[in-house]
Structure formats: C-alpha cells, structure tokens
N, C-alpha and C. Protein backbone atom coordinates (compact mmCIF):
# COMPACT_ATOMS: atom_id res chain seq x y z
N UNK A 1 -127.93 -41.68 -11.63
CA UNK A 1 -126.52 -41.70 -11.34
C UNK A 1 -126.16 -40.61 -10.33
N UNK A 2 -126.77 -39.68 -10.48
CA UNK A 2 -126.62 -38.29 -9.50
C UNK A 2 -127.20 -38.65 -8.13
N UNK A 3 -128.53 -39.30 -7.83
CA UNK A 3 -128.78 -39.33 -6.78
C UNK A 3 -127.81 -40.38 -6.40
N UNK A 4 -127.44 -41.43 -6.70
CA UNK A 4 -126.15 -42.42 -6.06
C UNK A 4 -124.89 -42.03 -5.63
N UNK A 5 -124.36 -40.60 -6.66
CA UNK A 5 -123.31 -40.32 -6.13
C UNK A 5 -123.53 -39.44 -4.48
N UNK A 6 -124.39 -38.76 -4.98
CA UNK A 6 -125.37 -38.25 -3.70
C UNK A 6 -125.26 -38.72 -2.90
N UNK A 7 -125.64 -39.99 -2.21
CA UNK A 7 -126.35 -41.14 -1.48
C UNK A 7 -125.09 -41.51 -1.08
N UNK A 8 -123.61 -41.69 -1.60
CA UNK A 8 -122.34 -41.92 -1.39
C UNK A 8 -121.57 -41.13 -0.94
N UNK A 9 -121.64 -40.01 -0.87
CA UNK A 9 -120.99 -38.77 -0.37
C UNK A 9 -121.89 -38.55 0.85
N UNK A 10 -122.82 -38.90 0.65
CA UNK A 10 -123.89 -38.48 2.25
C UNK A 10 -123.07 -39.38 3.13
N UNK A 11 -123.36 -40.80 2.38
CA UNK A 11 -122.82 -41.59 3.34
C UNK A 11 -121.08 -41.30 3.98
N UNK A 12 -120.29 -41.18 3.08
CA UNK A 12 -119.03 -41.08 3.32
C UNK A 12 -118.87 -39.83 4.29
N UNK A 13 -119.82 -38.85 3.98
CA UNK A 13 -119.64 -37.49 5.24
C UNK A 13 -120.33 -38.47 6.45
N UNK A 14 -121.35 -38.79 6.74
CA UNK A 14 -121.96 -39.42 8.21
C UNK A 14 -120.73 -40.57 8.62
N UNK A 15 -120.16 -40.93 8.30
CA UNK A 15 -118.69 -42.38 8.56
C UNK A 15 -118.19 -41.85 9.19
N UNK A 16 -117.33 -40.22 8.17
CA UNK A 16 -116.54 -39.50 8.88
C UNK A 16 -116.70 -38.91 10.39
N UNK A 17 -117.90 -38.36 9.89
CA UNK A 17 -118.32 -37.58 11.39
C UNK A 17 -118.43 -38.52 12.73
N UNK A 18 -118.65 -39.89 12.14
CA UNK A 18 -119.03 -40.62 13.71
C UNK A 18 -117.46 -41.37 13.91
N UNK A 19 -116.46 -41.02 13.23
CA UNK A 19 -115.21 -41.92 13.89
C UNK A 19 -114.98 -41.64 14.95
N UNK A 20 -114.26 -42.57 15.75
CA UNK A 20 -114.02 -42.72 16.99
C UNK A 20 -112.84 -42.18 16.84
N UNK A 21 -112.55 -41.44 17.89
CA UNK A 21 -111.10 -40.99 18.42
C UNK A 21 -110.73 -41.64 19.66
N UNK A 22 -109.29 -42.23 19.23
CA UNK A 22 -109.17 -43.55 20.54
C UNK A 22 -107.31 -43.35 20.91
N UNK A 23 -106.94 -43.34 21.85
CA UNK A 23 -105.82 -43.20 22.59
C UNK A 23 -105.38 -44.19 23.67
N UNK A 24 -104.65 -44.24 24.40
CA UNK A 24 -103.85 -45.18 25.13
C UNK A 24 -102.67 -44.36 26.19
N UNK A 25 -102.80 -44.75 27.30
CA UNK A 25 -102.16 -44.43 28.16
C UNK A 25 -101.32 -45.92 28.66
N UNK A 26 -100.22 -46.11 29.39
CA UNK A 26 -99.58 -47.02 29.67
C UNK A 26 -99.95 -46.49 31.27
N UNK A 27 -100.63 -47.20 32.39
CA UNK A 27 -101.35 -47.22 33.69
C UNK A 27 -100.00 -47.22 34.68
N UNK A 28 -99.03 -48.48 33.99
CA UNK A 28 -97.72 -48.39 35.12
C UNK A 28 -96.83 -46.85 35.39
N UNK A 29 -97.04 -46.31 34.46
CA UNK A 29 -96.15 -45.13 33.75
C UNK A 29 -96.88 -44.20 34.61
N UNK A 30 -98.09 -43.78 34.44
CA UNK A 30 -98.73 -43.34 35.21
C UNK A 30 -98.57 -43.19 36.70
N UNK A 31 -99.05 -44.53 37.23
CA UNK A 31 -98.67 -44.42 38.51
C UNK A 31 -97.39 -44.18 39.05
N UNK A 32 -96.30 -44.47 38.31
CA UNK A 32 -94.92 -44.65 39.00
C UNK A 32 -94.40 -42.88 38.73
N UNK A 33 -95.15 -41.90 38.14
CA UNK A 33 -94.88 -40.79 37.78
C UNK A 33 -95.52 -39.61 38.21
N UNK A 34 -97.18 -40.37 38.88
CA UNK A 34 -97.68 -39.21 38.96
C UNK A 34 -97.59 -39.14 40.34
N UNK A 35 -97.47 -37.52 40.52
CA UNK A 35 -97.02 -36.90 41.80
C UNK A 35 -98.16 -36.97 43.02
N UNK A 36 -99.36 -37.20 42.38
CA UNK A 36 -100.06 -38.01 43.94
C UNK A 36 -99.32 -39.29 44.58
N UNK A 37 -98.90 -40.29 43.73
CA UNK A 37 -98.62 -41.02 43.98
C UNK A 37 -97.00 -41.17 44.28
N UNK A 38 -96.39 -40.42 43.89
CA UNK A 38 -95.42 -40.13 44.87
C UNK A 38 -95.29 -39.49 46.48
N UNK A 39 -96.33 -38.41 46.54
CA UNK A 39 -96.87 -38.02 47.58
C UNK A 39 -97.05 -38.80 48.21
N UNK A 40 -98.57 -39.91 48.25
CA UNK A 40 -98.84 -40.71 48.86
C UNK A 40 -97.70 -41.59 49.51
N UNK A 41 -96.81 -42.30 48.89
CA UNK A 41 -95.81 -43.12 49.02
C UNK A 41 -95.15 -42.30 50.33
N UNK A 42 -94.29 -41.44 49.97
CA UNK A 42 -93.87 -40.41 50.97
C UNK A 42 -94.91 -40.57 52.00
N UNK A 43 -95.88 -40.48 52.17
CA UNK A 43 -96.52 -39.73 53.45
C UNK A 43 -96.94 -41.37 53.77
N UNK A 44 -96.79 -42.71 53.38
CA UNK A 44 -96.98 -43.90 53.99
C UNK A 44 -95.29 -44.34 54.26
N UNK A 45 -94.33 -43.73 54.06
CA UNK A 45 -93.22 -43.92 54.68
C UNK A 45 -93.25 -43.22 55.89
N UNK A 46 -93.29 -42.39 55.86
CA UNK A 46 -93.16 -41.46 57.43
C UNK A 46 -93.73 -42.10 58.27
N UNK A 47 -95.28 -42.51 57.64
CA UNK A 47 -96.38 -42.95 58.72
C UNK A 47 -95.91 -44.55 59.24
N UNK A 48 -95.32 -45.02 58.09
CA UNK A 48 -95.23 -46.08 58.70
C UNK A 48 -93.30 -46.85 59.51
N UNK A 49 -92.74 -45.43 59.35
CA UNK A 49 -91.32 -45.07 60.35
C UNK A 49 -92.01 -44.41 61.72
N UNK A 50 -92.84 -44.35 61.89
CA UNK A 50 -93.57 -43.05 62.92
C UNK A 50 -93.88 -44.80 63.70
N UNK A 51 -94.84 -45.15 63.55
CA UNK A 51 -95.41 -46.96 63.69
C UNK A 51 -94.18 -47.17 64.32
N UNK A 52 -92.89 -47.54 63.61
CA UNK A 52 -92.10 -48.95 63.59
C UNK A 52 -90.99 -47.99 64.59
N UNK A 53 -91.30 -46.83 64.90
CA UNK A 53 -90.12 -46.29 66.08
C UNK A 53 -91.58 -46.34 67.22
N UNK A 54 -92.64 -46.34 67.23
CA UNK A 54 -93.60 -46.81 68.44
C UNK A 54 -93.31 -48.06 68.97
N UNK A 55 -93.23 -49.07 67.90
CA UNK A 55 -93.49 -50.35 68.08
C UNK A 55 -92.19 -51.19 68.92
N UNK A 56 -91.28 -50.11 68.34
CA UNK A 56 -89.61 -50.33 68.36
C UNK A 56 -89.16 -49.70 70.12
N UNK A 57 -90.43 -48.71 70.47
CA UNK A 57 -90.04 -48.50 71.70
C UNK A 57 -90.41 -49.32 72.90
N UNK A 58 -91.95 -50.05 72.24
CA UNK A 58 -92.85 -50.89 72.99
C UNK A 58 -91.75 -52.39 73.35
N UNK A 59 -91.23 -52.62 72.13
CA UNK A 59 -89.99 -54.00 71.94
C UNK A 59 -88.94 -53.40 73.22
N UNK A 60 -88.50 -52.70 73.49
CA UNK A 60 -87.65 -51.98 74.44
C UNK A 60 -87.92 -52.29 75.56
N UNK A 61 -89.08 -51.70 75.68
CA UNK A 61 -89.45 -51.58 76.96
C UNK A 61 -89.83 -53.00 77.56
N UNK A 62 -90.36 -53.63 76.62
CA UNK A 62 -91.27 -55.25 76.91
C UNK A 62 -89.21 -56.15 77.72
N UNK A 63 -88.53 -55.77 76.42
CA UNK A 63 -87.22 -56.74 76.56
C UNK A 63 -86.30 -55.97 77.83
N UNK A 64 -86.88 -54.66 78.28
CA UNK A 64 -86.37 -54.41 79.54
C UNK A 64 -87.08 -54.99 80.88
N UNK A 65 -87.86 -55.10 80.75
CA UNK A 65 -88.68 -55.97 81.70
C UNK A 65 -88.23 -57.72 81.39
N UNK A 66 -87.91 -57.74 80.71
CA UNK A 66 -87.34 -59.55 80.71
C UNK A 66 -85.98 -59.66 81.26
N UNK A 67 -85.28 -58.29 80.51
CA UNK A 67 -84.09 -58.53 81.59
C UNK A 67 -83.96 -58.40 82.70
N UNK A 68 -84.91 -57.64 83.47
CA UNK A 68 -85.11 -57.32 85.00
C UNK A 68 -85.34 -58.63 85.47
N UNK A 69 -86.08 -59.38 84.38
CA UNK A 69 -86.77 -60.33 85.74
C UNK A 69 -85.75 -61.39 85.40
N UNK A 70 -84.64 -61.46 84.40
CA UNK A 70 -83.47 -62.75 84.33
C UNK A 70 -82.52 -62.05 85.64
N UNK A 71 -82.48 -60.94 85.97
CA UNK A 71 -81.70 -60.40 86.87
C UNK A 71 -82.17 -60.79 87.99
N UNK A 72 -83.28 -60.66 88.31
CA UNK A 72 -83.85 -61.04 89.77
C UNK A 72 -84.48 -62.62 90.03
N UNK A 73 -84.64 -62.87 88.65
CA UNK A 73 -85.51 -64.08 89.39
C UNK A 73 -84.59 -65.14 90.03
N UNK A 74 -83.44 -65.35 89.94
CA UNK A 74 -82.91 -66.44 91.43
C UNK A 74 -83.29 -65.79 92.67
N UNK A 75 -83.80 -64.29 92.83
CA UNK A 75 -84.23 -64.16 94.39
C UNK A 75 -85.29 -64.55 94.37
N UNK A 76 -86.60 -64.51 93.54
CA UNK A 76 -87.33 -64.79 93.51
C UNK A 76 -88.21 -66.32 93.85
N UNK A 77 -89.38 -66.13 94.46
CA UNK A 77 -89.80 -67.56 94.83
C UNK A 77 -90.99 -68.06 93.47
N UNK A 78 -90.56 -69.10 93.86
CA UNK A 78 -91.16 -70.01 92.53
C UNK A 78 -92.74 -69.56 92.33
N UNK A 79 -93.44 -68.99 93.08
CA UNK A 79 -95.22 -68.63 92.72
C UNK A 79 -94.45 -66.98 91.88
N UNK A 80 -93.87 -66.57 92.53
CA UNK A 80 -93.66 -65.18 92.14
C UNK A 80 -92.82 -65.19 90.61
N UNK A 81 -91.71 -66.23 90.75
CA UNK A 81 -91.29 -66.53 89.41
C UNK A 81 -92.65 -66.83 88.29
N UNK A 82 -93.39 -67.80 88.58
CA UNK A 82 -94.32 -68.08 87.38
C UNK A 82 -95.38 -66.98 87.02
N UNK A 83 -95.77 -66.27 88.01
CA UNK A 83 -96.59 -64.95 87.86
C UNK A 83 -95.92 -64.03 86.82
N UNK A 84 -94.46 -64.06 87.30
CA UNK A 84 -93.93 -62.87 86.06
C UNK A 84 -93.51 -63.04 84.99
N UNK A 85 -93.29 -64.65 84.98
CA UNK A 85 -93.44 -65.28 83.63
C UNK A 85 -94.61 -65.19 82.79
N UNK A 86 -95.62 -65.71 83.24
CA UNK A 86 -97.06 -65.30 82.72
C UNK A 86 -97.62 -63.73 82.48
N UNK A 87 -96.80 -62.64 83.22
CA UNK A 87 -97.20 -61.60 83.31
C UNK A 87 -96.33 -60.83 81.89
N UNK A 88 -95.00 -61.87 81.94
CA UNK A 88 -94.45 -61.45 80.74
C UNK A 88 -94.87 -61.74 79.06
N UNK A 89 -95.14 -63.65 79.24
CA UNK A 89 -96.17 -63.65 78.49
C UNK A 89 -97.03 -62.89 77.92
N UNK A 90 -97.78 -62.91 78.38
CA UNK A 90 -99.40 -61.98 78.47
C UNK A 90 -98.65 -60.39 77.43
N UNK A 91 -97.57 -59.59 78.21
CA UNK A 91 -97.11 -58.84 77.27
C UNK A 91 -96.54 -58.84 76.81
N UNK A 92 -95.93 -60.05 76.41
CA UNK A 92 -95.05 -60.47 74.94
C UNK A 92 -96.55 -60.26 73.73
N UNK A 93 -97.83 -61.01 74.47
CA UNK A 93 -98.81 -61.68 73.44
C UNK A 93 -99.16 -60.18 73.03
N UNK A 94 -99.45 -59.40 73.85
CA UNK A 94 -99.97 -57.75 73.54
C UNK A 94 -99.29 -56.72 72.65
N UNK A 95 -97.82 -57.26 72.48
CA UNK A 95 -97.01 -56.60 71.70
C UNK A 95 -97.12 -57.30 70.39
N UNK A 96 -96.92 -58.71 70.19
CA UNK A 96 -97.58 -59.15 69.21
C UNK A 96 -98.40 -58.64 68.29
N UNK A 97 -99.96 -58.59 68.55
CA UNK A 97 -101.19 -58.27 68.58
C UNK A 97 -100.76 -56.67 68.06
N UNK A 98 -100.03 -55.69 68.93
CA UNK A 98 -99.93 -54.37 68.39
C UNK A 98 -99.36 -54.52 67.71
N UNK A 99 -98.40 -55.00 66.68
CA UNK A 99 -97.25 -55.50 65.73
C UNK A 99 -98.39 -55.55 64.36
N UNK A 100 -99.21 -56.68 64.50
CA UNK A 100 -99.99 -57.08 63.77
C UNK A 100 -100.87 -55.86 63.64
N UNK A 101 -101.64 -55.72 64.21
CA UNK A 101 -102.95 -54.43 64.51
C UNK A 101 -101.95 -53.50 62.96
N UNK A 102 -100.79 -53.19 63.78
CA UNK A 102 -100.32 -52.00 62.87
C UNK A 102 -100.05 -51.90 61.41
N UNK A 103 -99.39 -53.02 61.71
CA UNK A 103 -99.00 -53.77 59.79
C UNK A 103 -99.96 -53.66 59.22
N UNK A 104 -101.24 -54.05 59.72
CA UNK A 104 -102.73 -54.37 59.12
C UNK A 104 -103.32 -53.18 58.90
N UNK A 105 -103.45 -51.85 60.05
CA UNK A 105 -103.33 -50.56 59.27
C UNK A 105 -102.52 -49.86 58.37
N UNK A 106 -101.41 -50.19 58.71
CA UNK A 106 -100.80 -49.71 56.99
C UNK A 106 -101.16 -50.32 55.86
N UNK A 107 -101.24 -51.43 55.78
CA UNK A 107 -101.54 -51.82 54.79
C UNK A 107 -102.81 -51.34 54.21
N UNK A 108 -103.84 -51.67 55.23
CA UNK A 108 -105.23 -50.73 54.10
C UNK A 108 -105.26 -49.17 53.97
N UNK A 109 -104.42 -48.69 54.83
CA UNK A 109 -103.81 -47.23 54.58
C UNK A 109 -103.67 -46.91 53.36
N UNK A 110 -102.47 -47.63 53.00
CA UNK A 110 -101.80 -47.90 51.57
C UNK A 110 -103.31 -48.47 50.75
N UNK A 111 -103.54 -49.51 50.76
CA UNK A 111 -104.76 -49.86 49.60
C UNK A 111 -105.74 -48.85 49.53
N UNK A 112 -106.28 -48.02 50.92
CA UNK A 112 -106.98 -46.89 50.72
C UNK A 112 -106.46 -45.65 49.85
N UNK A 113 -105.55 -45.34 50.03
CA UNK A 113 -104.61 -44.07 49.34
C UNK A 113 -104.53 -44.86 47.74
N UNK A 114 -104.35 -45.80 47.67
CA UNK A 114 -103.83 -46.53 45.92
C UNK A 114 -105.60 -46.48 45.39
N UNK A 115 -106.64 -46.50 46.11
CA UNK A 115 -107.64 -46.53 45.90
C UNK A 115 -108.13 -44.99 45.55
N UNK A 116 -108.02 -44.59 46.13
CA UNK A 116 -108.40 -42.79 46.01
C UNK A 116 -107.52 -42.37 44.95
N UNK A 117 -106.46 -42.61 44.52
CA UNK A 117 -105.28 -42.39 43.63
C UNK A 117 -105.74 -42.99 42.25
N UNK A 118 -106.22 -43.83 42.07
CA UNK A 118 -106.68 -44.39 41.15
C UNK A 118 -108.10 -44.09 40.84
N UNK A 119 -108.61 -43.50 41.50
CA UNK A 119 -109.90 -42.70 41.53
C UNK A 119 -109.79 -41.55 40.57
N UNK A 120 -108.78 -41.10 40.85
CA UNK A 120 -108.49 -39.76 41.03
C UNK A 120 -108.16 -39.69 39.33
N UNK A 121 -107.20 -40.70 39.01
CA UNK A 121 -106.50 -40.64 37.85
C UNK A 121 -108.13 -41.07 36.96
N UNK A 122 -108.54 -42.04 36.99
CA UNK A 122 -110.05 -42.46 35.92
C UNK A 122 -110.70 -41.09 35.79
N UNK A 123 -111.06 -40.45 37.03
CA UNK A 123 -111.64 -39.20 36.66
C UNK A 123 -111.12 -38.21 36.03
N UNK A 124 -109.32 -38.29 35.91
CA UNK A 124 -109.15 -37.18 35.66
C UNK A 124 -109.14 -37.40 34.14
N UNK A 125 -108.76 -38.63 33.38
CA UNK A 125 -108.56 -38.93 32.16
C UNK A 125 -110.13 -39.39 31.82
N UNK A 126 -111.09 -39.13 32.35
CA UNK A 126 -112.41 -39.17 31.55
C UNK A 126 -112.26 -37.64 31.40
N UNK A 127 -112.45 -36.78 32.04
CA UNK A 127 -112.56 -35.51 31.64
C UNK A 127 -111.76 -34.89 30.51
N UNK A 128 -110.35 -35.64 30.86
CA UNK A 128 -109.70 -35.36 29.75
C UNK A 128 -110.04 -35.63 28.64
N UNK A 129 -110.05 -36.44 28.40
CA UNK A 129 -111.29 -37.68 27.20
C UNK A 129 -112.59 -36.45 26.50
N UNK A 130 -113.32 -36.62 27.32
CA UNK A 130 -114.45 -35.50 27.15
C UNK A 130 -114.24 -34.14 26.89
N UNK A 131 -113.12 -33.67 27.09
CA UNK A 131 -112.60 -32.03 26.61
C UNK A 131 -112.00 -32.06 25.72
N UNK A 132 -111.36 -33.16 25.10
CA UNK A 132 -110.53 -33.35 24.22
C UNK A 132 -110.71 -34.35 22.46
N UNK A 133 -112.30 -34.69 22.43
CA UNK A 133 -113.56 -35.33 21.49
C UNK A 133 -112.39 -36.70 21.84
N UNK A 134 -112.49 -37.59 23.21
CA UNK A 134 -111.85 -38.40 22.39
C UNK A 134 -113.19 -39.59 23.03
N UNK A 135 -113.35 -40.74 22.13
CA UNK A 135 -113.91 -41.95 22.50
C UNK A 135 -113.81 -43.00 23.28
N UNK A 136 -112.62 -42.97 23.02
CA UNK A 136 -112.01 -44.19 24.15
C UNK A 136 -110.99 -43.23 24.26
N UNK A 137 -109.94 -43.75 25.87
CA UNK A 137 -108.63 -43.72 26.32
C UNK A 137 -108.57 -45.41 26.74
N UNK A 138 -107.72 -46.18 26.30
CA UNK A 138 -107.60 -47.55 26.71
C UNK A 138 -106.05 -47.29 27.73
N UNK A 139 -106.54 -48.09 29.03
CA UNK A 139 -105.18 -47.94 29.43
C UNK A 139 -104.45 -49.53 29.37
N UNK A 140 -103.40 -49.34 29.59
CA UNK A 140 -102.39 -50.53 29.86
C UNK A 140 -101.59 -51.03 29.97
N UNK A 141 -100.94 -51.91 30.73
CA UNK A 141 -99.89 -51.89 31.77
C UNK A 141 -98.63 -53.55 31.28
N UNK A 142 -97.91 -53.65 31.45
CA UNK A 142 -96.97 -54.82 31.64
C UNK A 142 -97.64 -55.89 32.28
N UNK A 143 -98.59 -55.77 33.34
CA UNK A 143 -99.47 -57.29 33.73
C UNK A 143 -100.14 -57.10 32.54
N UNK A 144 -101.29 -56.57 32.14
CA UNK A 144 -102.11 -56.81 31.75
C UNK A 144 -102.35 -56.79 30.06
N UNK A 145 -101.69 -56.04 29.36
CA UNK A 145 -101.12 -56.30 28.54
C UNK A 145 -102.70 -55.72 27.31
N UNK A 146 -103.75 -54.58 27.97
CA UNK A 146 -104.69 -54.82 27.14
C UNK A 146 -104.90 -54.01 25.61
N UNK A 147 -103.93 -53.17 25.37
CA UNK A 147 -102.84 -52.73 24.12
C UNK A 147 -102.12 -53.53 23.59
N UNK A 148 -102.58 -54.40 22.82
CA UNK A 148 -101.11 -55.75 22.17
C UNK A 148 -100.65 -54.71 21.16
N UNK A 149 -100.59 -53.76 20.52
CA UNK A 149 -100.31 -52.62 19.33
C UNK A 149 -101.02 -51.62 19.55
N UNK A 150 -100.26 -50.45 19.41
CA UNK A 150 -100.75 -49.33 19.25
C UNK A 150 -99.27 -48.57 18.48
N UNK A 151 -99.99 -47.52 17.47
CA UNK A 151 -99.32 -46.68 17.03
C UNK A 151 -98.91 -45.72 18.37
N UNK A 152 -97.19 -45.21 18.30
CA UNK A 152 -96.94 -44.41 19.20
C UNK A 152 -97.89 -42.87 19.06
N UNK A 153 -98.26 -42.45 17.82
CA UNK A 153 -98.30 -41.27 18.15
C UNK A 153 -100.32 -41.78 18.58
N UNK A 154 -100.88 -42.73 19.05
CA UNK A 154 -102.11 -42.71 19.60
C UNK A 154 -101.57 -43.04 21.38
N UNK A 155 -100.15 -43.07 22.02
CA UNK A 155 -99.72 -43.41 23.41
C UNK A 155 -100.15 -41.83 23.48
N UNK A 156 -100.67 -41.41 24.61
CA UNK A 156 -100.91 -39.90 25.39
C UNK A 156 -100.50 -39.79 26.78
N UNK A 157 -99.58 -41.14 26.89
CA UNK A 157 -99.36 -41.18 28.26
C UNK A 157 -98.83 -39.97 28.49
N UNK A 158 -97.79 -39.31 27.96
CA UNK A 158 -96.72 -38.56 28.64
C UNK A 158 -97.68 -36.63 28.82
N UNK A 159 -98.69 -36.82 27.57
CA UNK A 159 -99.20 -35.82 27.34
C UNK A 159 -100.49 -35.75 29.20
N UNK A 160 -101.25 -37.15 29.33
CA UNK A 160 -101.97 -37.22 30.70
C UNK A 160 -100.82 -36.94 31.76
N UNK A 161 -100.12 -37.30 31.61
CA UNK A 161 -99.00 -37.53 32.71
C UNK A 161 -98.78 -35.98 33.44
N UNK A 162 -98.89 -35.00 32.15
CA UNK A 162 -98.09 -33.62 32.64
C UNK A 162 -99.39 -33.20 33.23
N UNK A 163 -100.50 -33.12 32.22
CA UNK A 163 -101.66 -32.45 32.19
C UNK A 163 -102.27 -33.09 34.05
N UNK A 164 -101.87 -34.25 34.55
CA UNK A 164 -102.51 -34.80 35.75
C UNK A 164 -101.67 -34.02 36.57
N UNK A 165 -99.80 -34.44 36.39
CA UNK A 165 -99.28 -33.73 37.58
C UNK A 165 -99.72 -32.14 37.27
N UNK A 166 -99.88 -31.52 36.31
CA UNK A 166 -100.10 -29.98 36.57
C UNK A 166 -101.64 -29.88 37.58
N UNK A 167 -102.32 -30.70 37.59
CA UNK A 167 -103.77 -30.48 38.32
C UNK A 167 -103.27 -30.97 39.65
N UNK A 168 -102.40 -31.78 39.69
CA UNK A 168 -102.25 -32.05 41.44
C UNK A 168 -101.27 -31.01 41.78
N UNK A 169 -100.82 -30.29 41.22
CA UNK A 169 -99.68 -29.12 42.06
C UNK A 169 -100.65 -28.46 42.04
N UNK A 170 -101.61 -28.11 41.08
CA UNK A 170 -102.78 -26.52 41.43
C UNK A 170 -103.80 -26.80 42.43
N UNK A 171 -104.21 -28.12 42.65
CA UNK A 171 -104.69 -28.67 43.82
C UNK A 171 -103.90 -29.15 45.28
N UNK A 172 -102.96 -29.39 45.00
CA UNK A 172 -102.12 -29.04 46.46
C UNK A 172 -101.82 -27.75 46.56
N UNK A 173 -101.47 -26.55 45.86
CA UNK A 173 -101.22 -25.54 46.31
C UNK A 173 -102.41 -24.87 46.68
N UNK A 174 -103.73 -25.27 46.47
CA UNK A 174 -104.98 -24.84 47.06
C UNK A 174 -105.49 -25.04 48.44
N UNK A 175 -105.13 -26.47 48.57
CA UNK A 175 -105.03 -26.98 49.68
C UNK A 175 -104.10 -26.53 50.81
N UNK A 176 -103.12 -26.16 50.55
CA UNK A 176 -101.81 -25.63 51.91
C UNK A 176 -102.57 -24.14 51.63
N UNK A 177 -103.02 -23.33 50.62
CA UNK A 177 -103.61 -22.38 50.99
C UNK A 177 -104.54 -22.14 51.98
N UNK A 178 -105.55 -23.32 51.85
CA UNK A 178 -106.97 -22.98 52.45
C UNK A 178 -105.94 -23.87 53.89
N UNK A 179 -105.35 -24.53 54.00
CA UNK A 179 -104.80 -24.95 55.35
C UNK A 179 -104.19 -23.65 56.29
N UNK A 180 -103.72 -22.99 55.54
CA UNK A 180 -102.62 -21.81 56.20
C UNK A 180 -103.82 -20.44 56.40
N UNK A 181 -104.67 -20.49 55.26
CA UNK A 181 -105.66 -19.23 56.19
C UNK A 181 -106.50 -19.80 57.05
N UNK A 182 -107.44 -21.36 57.24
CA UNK A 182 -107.58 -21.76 58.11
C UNK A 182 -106.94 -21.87 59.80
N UNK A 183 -105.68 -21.76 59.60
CA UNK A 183 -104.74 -21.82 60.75
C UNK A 183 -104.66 -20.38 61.42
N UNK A 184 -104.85 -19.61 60.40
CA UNK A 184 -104.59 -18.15 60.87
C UNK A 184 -105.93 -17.74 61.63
C-alpha cells in the first residue's frame, strides 16, 4: 500500500512539473498598437506624399506641354502636328509606366516593412515566452479566429504590448544615438 501511494505522489509531482504554461496574445491589437508599426506607417506616408508630389509634378509638366501644343498646333503643319502628337503620346505612356513603377514600390515597401515588423514581433514574444517558463504564446486575430476561448487572465496581450513598445523606444533611442555620434 505504501509503495502505491509512493508511485502516486511520484507520479502526481512529475504531471505537475511538466505542465504547460500557455498564453494568448490578440495579433490585431498588437499590430495596430505597437509603435514600430506606427512608425513604419508614418514613414510610408511621407514616402509615399514625397512619390505623389514627384509624380504630381511630372502630371504638370506632361499637361503643360499638351497645352502648348493645343495652343500652337493650328500653326502647325500636319507632319509636325502628328510628330508631337506621338511625341506626346510616347510621354503620356512614360508617365504612366512611372505612376505604376511607383505604386508598385510602395507597395512592397509597405509588405517589406509589415514583413520585418512581424519579424520583429515573433522574435520578440519567443523570447518573451522563454524568459518567462511559458510553452506556448498562441496568437489571434478577428480573421483568423485561432483562440475560439480563452480565459482573460491567460490574454498577455496588453502585458507584450508594453513590454514590445518599451524595447522599440530603447532601440530607437539607440539608434538616433549611434546616428548623431556617427554624424559628428
């Protein structure tokens, strides 16, 4: 009888010791909060107002040249008319083309930055994970839905949330450091 109770208490201590410690972050919450990703956002607005006042000057300039040539072309002779038609063409098609070109770099701009950002966050909540005995962190979002229940007090979103933005302010303020003695 002694060695069974034995044999039951062994067991019940080894159960204990191997439970899993498991948590949940909400991924939308995350992103829409954390200050890389506000950053980022910011710095693909500028970049892409910086673009659309280029593009906006190129449109200018292209539609000042069309009005020149609605101004002149009754002097104009019919070989010389179709030349600057075609010549206008040709840089209507080029402005196009830069229109597109650009859109198409912002955009993987943006998917590059949401990519590194999301990099950034997996690594930072494995470590967290690992400093903190936990087993899993499950994340999950309004698409995806891969939390159907969780007890609130196993959500850590708000607890990753601070603990991430506090590592991106001590890492941007490292960064404008090493930028500003670099400069000097």
């Amino acid at each position: 009888m002694k060695k069974l109770g034995v044999t039951l208490l062994l067991a019940v201590l080894l159960i204990s010791c191997t439970q899993t410690k498991m948590a949940y972050v909400d991924v939308d919450e995350i992103l829409k909060e954390y200050k890389g990703t506000k950053d980022a956002e910011k710095e693909m607005n500028k970049k892409s107002a910086e673009i659309g006042k280029e593009l906006d000057e190129q449109a200018k300039a292209y539609q000042a040249k069309v009005t020149d040539y609605y101004a002149k072309a009754d002097k104009m002779t019919t070989k010389a008319r179709q030349q600057e038609e075609q010549n206008l063409m040709q840089q209507q098609e080029l402005l196009k083309q830069s229109q597109q070109q650009a859109q198409m770099n912002v955009q993987k701009d943006g998917q590059d930055k949401m990519t590194e950002i999301n990099e950034n966050i997996e690594d930072f909540v494995a470590d967290y994970a690992k400093n903190n005995g936990y087993t899993y962190i499950l994340g999950t979002s309004s698409q995806t839905k891969t939390v159907l229940y969780g007890d609130t007090k196993s959500d850590i979103t708000d607890i990753i949330l601070e603990a991430l933005n506090d590592s991106y302010k001590k890492n941007d303020s490292e960064e404008k450091e090493e930028e500003t003695t670099e400069a000097k």
